[in-house]
Every structure is written in C-alpha cells, then in structure tokens.
PDB file of N, CA and C in Angstrom:
ATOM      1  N   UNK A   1      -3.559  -3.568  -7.871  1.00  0.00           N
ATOM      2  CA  UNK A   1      -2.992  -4.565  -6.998  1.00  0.00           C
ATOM      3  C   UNK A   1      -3.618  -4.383  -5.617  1.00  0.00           C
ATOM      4  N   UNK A   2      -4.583  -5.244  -5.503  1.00  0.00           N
ATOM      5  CA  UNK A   2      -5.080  -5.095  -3.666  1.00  0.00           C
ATOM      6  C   UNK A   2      -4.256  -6.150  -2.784  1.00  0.00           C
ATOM      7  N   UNK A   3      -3.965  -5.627  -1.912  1.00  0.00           N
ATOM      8  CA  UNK A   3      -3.794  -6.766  -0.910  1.00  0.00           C
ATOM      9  C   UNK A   3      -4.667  -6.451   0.306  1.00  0.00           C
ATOM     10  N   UNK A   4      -5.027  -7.227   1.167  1.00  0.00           N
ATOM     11  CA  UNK A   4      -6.010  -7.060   2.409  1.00  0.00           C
ATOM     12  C   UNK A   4      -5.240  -8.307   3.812  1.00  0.00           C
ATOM     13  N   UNK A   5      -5.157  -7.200   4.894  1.00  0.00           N
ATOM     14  CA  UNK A   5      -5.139  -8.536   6.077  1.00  0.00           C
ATOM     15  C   UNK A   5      -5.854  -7.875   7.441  1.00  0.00           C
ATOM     16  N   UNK A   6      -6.076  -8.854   8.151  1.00  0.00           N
ATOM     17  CA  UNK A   6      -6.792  -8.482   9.428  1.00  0.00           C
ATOM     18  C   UNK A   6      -5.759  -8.002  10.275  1.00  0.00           C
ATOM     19  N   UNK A   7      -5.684  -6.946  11.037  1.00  0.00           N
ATOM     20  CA  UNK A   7      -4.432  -6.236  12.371  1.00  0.00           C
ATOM     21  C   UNK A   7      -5.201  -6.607  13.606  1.00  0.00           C
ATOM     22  N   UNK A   8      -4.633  -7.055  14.415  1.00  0.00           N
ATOM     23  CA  UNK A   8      -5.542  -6.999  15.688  1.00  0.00           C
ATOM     24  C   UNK A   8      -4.911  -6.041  17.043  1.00  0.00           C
ATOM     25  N   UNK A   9      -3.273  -5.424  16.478  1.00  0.00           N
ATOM     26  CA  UNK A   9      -2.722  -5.008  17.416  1.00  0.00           C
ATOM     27  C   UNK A   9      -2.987  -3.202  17.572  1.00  0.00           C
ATOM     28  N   UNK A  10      -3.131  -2.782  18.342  1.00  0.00           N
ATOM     29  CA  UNK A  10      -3.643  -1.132  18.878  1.00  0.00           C
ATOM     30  C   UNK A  10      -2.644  -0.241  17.855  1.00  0.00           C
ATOM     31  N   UNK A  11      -1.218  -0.437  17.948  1.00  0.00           N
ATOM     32  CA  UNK A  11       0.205   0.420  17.362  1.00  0.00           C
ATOM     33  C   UNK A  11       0.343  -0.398  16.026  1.00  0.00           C
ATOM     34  N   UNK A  12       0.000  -1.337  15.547  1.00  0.00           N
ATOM     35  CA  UNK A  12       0.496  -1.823  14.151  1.00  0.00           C
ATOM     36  C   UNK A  12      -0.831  -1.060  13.615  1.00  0.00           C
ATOM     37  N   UNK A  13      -2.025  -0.915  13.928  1.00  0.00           N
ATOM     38  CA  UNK A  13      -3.228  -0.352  13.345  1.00  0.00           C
ATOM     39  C   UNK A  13      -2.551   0.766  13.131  1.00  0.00           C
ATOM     40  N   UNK A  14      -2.371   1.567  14.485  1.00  0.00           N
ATOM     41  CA  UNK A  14      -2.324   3.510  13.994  1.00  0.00           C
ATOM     42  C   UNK A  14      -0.780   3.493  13.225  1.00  0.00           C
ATOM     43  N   UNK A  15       0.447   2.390  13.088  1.00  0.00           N
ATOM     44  CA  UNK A  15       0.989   2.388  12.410  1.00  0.00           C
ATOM     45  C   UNK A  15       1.092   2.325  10.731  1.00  0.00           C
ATOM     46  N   UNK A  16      -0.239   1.157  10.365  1.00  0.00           N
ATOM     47  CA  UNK A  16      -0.346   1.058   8.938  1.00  0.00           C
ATOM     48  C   UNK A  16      -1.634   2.337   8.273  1.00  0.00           C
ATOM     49  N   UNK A  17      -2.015   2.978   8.969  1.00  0.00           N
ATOM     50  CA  UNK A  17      -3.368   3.569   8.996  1.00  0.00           C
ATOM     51  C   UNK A  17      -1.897   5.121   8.665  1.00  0.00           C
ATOM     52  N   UNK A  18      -1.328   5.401   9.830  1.00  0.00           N
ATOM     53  CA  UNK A  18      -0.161   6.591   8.811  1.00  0.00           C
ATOM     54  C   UNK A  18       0.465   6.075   7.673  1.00  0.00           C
ATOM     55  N   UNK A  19       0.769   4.826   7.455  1.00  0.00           N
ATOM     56  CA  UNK A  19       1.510   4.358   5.962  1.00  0.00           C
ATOM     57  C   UNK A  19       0.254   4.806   5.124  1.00  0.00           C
ATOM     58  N   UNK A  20      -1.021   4.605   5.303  1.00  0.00           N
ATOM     59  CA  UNK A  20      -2.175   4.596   4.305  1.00  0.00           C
ATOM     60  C   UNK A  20      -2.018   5.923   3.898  1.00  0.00           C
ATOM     61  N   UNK A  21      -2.330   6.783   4.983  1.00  0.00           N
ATOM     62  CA  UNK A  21      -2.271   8.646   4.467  1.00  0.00           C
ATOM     63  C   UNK A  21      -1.080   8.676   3.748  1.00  0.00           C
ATOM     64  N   UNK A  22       0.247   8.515   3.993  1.00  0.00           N
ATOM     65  CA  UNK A  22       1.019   9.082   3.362  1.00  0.00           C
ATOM     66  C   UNK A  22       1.171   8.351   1.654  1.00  0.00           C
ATOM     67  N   UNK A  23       1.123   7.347   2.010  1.00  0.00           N
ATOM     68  CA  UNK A  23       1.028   6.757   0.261  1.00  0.00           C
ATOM     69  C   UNK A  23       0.281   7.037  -0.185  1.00  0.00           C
ATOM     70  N   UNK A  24      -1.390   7.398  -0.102  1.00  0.00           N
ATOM     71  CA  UNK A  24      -2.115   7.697  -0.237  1.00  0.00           C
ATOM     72  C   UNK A  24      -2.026   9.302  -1.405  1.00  0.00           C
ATOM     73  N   UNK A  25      -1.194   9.748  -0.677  1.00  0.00           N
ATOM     74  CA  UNK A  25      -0.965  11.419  -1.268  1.00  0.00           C
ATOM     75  C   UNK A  25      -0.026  11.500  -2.130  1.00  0.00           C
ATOM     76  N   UNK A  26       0.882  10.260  -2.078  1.00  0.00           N
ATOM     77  CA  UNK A  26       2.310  10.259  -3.011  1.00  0.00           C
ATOM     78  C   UNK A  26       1.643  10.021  -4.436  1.00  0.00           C
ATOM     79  N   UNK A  27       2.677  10.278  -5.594  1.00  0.00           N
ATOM     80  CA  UNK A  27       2.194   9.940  -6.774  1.00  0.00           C
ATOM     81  C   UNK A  27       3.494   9.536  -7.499  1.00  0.00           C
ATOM     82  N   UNK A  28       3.435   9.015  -8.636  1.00  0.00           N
ATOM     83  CA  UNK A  28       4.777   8.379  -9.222  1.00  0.00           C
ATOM     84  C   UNK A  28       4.703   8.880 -10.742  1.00  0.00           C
ATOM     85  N   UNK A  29       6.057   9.376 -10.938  1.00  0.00           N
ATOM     86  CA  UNK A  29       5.966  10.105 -12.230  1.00  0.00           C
ATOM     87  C   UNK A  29       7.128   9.208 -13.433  1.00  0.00           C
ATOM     88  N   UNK A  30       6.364   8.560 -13.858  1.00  0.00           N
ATOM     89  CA  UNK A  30       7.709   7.947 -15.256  1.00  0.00           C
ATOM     90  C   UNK A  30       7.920   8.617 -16.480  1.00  0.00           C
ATOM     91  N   UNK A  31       8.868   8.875 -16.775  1.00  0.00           N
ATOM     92  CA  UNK A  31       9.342   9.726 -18.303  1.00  0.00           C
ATOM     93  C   UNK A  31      10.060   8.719 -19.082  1.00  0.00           C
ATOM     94  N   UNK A  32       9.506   8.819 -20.240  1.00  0.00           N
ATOM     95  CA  UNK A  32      10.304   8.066 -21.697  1.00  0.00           C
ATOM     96  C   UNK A  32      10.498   9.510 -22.265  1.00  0.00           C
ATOM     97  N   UNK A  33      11.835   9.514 -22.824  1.00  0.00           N
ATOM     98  CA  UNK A  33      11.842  10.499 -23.746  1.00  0.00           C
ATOM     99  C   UNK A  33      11.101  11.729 -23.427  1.00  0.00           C
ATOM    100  N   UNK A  34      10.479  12.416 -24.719  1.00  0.00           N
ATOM    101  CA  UNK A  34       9.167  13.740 -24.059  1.00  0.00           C
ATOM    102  C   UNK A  34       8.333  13.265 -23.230  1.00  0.00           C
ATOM    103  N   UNK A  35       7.629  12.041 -23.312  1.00  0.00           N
ATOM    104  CA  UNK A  35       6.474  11.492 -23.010  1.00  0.00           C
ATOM    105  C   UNK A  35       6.528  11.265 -21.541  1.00  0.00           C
ATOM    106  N   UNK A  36       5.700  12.187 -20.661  1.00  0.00           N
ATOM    107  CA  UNK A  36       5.845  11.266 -18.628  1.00  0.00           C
ATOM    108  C   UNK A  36       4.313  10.809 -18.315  1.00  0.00           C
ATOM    109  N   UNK A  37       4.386  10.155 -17.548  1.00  0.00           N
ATOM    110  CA  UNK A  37       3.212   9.792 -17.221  1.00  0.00           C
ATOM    111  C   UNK A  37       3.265   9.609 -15.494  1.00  0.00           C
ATOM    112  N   UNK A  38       2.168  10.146 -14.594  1.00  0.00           N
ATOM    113  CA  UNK A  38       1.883  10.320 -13.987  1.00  0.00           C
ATOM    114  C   UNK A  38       0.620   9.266 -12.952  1.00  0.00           C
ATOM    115  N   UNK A  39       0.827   8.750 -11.921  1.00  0.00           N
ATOM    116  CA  UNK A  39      -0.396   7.909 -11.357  1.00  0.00           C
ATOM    117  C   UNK A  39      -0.592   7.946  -9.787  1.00  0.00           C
ATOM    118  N   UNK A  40      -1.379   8.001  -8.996  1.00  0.00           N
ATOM    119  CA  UNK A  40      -1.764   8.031  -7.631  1.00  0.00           C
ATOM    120  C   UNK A  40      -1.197   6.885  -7.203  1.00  0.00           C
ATOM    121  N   UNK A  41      -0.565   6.765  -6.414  1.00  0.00           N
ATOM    122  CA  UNK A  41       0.386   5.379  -5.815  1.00  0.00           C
ATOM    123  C   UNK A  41      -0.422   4.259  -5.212  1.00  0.00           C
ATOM    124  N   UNK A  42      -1.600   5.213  -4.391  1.00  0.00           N
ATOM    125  CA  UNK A  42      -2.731   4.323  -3.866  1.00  0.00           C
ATOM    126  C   UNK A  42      -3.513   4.741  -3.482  1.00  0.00           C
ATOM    127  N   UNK A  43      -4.928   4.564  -4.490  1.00  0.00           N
ATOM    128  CA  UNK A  43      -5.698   5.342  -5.058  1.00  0.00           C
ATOM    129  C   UNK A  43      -6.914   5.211  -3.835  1.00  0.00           C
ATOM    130  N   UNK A  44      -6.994   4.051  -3.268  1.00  0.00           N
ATOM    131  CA  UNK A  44      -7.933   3.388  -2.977  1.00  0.00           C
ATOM    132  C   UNK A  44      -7.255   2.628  -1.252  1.00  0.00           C
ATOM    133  N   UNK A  45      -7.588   3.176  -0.046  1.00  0.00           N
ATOM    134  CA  UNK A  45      -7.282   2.176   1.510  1.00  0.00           C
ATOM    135  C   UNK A  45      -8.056   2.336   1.947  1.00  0.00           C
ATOM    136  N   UNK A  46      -8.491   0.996   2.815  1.00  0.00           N
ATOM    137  CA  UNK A  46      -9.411   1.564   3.958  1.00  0.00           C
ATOM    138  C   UNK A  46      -9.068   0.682   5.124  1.00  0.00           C
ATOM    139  N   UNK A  47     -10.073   0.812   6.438  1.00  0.00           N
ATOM    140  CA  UNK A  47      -9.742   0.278   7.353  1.00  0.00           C
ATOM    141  C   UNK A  47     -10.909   0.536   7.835  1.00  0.00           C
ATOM    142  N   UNK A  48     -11.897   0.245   8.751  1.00  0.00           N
ATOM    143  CA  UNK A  48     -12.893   0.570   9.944  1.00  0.00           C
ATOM    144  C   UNK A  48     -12.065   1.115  11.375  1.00  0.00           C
ATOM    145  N   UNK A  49     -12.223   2.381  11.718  1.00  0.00           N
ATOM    146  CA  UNK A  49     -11.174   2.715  12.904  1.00  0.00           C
ATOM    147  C   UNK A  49     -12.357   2.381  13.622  1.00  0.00           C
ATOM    148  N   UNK A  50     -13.508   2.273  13.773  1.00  0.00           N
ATOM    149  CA  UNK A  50     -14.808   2.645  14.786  1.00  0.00           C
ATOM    150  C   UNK A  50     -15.687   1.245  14.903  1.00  0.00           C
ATOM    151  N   UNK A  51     -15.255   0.531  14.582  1.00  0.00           N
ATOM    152  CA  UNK A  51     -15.010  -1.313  14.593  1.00  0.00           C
ATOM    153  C   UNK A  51     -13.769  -1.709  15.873  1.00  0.00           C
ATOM    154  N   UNK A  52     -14.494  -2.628  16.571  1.00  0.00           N
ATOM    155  CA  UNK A  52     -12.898  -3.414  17.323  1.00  0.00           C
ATOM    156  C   UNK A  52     -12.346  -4.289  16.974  1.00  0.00           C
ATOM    157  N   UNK A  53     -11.025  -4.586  17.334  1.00  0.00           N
ATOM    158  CA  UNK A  53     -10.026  -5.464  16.898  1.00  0.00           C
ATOM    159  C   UNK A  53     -10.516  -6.696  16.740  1.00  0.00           C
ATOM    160  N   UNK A  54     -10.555  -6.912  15.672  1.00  0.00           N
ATOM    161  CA  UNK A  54      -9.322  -7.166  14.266  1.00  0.00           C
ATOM    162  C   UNK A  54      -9.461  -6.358  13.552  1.00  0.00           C
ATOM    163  N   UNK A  55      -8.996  -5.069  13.094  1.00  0.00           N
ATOM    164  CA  UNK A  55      -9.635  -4.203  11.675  1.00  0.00           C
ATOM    165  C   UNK A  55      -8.613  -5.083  10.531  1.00  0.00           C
ATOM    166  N   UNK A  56      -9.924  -4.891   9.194  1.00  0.00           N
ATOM    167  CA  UNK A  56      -9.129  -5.664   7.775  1.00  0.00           C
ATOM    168  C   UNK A  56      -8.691  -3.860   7.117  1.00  0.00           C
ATOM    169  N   UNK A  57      -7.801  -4.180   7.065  1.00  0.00           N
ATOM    170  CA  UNK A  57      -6.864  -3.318   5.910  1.00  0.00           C
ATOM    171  C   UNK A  57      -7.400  -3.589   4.673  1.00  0.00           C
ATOM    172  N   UNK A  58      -7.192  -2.961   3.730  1.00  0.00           N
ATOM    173  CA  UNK A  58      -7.479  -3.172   2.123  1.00  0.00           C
ATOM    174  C   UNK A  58      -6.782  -2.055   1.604  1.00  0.00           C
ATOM    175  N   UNK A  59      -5.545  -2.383   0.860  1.00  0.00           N
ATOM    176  CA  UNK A  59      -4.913  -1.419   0.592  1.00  0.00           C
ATOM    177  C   UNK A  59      -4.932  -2.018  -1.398  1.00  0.00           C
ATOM    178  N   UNK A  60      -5.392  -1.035  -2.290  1.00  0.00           N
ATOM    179  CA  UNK A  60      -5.352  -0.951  -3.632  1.00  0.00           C
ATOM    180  C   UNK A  60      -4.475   0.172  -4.228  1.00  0.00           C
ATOM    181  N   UNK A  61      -3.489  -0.337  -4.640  1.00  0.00           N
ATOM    182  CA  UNK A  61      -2.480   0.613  -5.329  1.00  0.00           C
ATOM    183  C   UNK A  61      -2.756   0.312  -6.957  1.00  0.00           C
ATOM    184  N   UNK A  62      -2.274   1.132  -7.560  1.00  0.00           N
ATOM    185  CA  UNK A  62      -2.518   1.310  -9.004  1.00  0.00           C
ATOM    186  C   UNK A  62      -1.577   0.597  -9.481  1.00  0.00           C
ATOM    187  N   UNK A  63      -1.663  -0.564  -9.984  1.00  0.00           N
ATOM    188  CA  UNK A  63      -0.829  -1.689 -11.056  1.00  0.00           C
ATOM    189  C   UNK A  63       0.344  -0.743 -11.890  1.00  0.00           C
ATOM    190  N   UNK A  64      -0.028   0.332 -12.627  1.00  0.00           N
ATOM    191  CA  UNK A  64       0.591   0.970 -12.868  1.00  0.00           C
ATOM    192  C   UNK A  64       2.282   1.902 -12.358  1.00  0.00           C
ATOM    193  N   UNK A  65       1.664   1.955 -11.081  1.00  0.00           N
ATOM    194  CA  UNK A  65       2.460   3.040 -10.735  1.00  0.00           C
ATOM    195  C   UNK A  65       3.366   2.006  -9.741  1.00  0.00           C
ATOM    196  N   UNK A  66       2.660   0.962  -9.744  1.00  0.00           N
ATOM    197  CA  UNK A  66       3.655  -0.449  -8.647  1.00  0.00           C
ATOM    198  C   UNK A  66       4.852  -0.769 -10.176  1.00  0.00           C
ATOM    199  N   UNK A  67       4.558  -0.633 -11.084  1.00  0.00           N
ATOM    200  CA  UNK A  67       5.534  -1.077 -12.323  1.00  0.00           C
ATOM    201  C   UNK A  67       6.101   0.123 -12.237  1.00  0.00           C
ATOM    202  N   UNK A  68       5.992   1.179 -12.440  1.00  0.00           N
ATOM    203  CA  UNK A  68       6.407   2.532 -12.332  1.00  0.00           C
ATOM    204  C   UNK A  68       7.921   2.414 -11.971  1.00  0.00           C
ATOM    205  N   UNK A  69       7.219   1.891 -10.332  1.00  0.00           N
ATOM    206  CA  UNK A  69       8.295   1.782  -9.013  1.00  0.00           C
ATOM    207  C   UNK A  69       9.599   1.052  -9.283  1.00  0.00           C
ATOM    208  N   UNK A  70       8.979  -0.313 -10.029  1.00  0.00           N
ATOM    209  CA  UNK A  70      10.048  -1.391 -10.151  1.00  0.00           C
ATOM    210  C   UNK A  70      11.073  -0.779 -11.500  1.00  0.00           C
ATOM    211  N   UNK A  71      10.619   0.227 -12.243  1.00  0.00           N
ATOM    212  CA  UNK A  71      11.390   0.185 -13.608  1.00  0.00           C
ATOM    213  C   UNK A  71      12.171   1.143 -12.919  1.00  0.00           C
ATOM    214  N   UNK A  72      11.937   1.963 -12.263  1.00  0.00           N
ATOM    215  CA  UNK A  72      12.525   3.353 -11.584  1.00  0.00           C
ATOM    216  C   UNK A  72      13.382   3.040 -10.584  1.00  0.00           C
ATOM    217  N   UNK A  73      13.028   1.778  -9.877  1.00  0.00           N
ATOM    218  CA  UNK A  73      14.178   1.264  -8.277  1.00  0.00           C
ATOM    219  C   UNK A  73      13.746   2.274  -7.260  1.00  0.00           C
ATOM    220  N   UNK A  74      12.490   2.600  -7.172  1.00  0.00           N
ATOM    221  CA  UNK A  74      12.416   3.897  -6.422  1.00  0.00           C
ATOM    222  C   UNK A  74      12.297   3.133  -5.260  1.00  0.00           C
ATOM    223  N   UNK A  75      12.823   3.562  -4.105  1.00  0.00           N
ATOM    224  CA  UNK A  75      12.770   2.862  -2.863  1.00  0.00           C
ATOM    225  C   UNK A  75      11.189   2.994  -1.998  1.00  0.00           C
ATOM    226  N   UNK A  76      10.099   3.796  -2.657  1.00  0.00           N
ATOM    227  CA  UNK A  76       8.821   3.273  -2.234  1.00  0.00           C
ATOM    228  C   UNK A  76       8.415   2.254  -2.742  1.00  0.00           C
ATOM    229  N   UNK A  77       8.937   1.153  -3.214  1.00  0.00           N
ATOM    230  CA  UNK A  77       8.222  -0.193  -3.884  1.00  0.00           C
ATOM    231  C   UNK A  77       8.374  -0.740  -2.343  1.00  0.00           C
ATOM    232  N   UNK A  78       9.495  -0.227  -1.303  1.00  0.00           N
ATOM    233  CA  UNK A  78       9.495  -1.304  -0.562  1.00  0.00           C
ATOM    234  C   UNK A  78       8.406  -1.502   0.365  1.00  0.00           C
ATOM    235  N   UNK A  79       7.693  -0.438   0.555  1.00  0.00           N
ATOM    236  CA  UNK A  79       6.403  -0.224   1.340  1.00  0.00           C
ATOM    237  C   UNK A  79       5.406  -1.088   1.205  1.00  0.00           C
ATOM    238  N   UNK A  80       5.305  -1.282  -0.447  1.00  0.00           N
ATOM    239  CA  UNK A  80       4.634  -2.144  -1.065  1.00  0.00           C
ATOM    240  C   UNK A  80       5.213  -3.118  -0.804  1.00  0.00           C
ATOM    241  N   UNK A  81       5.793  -4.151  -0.874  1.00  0.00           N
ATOM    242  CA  UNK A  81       6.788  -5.680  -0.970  1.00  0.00           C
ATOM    243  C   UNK A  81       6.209  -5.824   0.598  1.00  0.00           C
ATOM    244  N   UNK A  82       6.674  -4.506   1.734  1.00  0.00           N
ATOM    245  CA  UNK A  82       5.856  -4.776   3.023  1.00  0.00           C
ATOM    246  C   UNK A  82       4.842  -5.144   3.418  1.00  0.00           C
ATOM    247  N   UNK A  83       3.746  -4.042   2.477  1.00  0.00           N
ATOM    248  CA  UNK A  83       2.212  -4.722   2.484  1.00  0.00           C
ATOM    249  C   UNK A  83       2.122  -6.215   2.774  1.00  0.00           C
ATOM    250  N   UNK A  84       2.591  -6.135   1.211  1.00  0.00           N
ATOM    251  CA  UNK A  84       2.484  -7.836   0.434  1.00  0.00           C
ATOM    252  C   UNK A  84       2.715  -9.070   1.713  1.00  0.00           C
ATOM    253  N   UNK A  85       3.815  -8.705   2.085  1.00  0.00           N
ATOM    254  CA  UNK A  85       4.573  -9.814   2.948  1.00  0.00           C
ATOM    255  C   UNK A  85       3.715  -9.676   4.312  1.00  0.00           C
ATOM    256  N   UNK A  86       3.183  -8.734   4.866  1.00  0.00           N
ATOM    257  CA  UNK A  86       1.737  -8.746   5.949  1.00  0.00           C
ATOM    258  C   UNK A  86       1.042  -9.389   5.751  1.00  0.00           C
ATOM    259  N   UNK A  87       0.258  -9.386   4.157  1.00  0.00           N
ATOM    260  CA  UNK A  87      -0.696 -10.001   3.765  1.00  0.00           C
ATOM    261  C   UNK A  87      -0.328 -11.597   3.646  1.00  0.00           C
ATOM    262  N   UNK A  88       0.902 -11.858   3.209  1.00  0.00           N
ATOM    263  CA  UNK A  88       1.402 -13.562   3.327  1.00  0.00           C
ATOM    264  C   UNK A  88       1.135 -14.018   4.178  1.00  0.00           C
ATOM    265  N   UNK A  89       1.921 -13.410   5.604  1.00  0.00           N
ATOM    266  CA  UNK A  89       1.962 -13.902   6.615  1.00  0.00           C
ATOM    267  C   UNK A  89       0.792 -14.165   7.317  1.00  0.00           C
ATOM    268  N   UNK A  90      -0.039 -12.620   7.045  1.00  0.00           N
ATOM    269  CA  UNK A  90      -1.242 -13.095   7.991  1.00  0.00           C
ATOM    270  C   UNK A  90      -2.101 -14.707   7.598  1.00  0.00           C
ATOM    271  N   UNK A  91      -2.338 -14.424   6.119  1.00  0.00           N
ATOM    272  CA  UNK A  91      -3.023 -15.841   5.474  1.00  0.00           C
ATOM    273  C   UNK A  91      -1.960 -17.215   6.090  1.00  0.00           C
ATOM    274  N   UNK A  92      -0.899 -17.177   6.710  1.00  0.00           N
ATOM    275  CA  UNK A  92      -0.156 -18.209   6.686  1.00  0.00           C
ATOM    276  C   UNK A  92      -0.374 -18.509   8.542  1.00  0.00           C
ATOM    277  N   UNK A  93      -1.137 -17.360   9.114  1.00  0.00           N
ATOM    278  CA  UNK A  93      -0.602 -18.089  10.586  1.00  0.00           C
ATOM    279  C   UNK A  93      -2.145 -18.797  10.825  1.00  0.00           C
ATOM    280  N   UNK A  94      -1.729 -19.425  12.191  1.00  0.00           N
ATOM    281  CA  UNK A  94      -2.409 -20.141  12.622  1.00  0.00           C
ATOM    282  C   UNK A  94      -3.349 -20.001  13.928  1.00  0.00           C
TER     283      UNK A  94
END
C-alpha cells in the first residue's frame, strides 16, 4: 500500500519524517492457532531532507501487515488511515 504527498511545511516535515522512523522499526505479529506470522509495518519511506520545500513523502507499508492491523483493531492502523487522509487531502487542495 503506497501512499505519497508533497509537505511544504518545516514541523509537519520533521513531524512525518519521526512517524517514518518509528513505523519503520515496528512490526506486526498475527497468530491463528499454532501458526503466527510476522511482517515489517513499513518496509519501504522516503523523503529528500537535502531538497527544499515541497518534500514528496512516499510512504509503502506492507498490504499485509495493514490487514494484520485491521483483523487485530490494533490502534497503529490509525497512523495509517492518517497517512491516507494527508494523501486525500493534499490531491484535493487547490
């Protein structure tokens, strides 16, 4: 699941740029029965810090571990739903 938007603000940058590290390192663990399975939450961010404003975000989380989230109710889906709704908005302004 990628989503991508342009930031142009100084504190929403070094704000989503710490969301990146820390999701980045998280991982999501689902168990059936014996069977768990394990996935990198988000395998894949980037940003240009050494570029000027507008930096594009590109944040790729693992399809997997975003279903993970939703079967589990784990309250990091909402980070994600956040992304998402950045990425709406930005495509929506004017």
């Amino acid at each position: 699941m990628k989503i991508e938007f342009l930031v142009a603000d100084d504190e929403e940058k070094d704000m989503l740029a710490e969301l990146g590290h820390r999701l980045s390192s998280e991982t999501v663990t689902y168990k059936r029965g014996e069977t768990s399975w394990q996935w990198q939450m988000l395998p894949k961010w980037s940003y240009d810090a050494l570029k000027p404003a507008p930096w594009l975000f590109s944040f790729e989380f693992s399809a997997e571990a975003v279903r993970a989230l939703q079967l589990l109710g784990d309250s990091r889906l909402e980070s994600v739903k956040y992304l998402a709704t950045k990425a709406q908005q930005s495509t929506t302004m004017h």
